[in-house]
N, C-alpha and C. Protein backbone atom coordinates (compact mmCIF):
# COMPACT_ATOMS: atom_id res chain seq x y z
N UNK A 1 0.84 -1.19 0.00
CA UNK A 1 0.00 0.00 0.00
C UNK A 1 0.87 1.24 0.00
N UNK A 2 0.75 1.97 -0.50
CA UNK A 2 1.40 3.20 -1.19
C UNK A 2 0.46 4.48 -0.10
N UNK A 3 1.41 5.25 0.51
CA UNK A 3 0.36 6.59 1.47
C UNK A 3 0.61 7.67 0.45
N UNK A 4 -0.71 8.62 0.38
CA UNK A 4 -0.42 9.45 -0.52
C UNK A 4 0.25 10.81 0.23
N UNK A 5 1.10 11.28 -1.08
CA UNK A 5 2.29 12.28 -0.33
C UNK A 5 1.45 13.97 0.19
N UNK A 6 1.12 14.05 0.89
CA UNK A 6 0.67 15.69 1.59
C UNK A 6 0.92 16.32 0.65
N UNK A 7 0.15 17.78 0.28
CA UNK A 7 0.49 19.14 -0.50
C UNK A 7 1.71 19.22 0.22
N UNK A 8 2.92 20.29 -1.06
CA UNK A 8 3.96 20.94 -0.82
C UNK A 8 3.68 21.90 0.51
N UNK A 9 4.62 22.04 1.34
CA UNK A 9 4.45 23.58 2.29
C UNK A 9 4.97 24.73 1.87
N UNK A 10 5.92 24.44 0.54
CA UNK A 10 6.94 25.67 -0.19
C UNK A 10 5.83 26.60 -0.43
N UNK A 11 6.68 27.62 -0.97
CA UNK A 11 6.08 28.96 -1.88
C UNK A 11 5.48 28.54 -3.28
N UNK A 12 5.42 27.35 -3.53
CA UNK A 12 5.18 27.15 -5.33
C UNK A 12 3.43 27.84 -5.33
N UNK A 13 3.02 27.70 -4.28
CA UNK A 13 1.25 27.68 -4.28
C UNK A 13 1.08 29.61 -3.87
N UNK A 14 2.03 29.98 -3.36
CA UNK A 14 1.65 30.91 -2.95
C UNK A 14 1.47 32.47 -4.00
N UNK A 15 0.30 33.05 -3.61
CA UNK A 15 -0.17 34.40 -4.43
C UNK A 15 1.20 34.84 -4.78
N UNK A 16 1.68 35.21 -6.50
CA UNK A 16 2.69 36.71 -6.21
C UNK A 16 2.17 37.58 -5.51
N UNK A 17 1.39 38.40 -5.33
CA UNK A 17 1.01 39.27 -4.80
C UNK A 17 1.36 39.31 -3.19
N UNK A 18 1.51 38.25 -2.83
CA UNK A 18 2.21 37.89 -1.28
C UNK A 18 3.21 37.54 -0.97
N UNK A 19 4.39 37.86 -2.11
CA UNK A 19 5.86 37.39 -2.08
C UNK A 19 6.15 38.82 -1.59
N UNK A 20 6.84 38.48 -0.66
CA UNK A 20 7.80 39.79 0.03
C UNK A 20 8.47 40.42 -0.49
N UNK A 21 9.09 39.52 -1.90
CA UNK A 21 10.13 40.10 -2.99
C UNK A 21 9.06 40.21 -4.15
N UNK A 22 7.94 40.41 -3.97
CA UNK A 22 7.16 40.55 -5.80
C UNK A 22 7.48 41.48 -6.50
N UNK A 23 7.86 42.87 -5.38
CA UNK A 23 8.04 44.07 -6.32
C UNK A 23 9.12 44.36 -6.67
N UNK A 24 10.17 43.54 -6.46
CA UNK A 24 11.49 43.38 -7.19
C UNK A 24 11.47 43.33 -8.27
N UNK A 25 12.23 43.49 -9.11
CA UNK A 25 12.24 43.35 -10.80
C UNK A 25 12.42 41.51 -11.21
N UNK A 26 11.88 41.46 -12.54
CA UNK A 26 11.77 40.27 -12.79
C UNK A 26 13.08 39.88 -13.05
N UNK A 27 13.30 38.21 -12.65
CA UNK A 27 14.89 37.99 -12.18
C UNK A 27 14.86 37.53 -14.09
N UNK A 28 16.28 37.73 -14.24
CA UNK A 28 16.97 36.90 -15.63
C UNK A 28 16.17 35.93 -16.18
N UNK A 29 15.55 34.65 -15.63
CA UNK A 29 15.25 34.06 -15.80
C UNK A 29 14.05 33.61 -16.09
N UNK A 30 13.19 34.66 -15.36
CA UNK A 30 11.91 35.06 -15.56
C UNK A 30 11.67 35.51 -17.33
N UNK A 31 12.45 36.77 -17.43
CA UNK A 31 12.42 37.38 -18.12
C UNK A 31 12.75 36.67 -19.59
N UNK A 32 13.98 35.71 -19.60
CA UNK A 32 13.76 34.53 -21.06
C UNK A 32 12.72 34.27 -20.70
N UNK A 33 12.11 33.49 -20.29
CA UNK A 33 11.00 32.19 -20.25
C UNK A 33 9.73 33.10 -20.97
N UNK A 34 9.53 34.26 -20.07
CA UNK A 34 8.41 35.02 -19.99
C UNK A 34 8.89 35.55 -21.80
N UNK A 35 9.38 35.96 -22.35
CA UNK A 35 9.99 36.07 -23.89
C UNK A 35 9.57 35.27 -24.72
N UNK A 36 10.36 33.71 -24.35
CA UNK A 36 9.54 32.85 -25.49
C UNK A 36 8.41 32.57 -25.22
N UNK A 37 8.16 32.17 -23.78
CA UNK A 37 6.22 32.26 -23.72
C UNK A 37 5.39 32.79 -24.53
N UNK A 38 5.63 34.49 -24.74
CA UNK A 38 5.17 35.39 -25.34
C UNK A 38 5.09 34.88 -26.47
N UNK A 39 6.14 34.93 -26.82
CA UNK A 39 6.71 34.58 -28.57
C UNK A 39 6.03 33.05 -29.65
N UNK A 40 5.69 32.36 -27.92
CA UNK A 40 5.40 31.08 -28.73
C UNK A 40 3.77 31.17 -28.66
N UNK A 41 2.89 32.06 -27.77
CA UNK A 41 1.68 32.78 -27.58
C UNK A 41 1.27 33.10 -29.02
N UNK A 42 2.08 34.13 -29.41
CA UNK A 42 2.09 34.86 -30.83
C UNK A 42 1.54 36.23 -29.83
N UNK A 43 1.71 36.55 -28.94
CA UNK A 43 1.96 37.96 -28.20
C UNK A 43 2.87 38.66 -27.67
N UNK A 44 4.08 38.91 -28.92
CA UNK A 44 5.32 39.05 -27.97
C UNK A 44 5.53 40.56 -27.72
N UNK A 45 4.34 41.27 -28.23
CA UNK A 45 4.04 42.61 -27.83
C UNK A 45 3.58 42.62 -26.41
N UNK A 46 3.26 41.65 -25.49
CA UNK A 46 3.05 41.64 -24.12
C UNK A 46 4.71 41.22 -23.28
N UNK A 47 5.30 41.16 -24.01
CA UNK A 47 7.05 40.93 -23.43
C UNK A 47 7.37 42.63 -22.93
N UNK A 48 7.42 42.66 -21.26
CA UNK A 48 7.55 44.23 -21.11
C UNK A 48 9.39 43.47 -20.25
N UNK A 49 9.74 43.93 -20.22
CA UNK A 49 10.94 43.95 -19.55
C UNK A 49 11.07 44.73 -18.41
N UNK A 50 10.22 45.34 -17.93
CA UNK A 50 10.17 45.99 -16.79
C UNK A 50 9.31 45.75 -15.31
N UNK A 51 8.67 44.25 -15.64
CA UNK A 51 7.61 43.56 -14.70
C UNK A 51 8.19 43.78 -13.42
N UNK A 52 8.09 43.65 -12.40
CA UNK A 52 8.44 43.36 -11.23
C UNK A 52 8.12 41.56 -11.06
N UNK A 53 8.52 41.03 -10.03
CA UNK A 53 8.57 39.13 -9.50
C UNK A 53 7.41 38.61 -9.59
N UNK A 54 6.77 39.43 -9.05
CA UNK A 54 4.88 38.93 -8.98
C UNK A 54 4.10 39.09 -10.53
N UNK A 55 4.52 40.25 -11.39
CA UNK A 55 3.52 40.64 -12.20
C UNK A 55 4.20 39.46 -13.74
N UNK A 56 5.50 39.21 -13.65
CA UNK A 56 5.98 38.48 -14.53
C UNK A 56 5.65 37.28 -14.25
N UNK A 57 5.23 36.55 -12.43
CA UNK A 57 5.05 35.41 -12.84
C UNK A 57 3.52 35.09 -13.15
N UNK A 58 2.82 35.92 -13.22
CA UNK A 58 1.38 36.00 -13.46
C UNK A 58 1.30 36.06 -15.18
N UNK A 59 1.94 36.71 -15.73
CA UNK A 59 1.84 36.84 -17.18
C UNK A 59 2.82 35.21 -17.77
N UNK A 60 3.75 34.92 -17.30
CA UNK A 60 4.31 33.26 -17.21
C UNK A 60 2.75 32.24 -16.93
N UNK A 61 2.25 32.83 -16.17
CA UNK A 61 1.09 31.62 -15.71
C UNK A 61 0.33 31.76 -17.35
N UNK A 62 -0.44 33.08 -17.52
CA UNK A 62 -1.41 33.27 -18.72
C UNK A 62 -0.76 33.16 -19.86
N UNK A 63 0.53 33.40 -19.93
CA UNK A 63 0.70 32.93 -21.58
C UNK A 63 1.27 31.35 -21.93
N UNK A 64 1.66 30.47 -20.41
CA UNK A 64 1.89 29.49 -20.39
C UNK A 64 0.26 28.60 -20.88
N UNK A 65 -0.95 28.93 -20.55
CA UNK A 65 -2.18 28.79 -20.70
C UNK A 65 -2.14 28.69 -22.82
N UNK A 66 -1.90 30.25 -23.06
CA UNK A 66 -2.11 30.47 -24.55
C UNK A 66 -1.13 29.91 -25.07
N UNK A 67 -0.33 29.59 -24.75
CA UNK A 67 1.03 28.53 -25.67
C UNK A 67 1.17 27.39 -25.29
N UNK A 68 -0.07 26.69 -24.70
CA UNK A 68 -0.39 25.36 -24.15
C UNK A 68 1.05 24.89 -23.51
N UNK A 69 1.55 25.37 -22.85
CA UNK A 69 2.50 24.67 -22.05
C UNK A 69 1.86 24.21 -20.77
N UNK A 70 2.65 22.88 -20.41
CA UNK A 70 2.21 22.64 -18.88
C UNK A 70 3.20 22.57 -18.01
C-alpha cells in the first residue's frame, strides 16, 4: 500500500502578490521564459521587460495557458 504524499508547504502555491520580494524586478530568468512564452503565444508585444517578481510570474502563468505549455 502506497500513502499518498501531503500538498507541498513551499512557496510554489503561494499568491505573487504575497511574495515579500514581488516588487522586485523580474529575475533573468523570468524574463527569457516570460519572452519565449510570449513569442510562442504569438503575443510578444506583451514581453515588457520591466515587470516586477509577482507581475511576470502572473503573465508566465497566462501565456503558459495560450502557448499550451504545462
Amino acid at each position: 500500500m502506497s500513502n499518498p504524499k501531503p500538498e507541498p508547504t513551499d512557496n510554489t502555491k503561494k499568491d505573487p502578490d504575497e511574495w515579500v520580494s514581488g516588487d522586485d524586478p523580474m529575475t533573468g530568468a523570468q524574463a527569457s521564459y516570460l519572452k519565449t512564452l510570449c513569442e510562442q503565444a504569438g503575443t510578444p508585444e506583451l514581453f515588457n521587460e520591466n515587470l516586477t517578481k509577482a507581475e511576470a510570474s502572473k503573465l508566465i502563468d497566462e501565456m503558459r495557458e495560450r502557448a499550451h505549455v504545462v
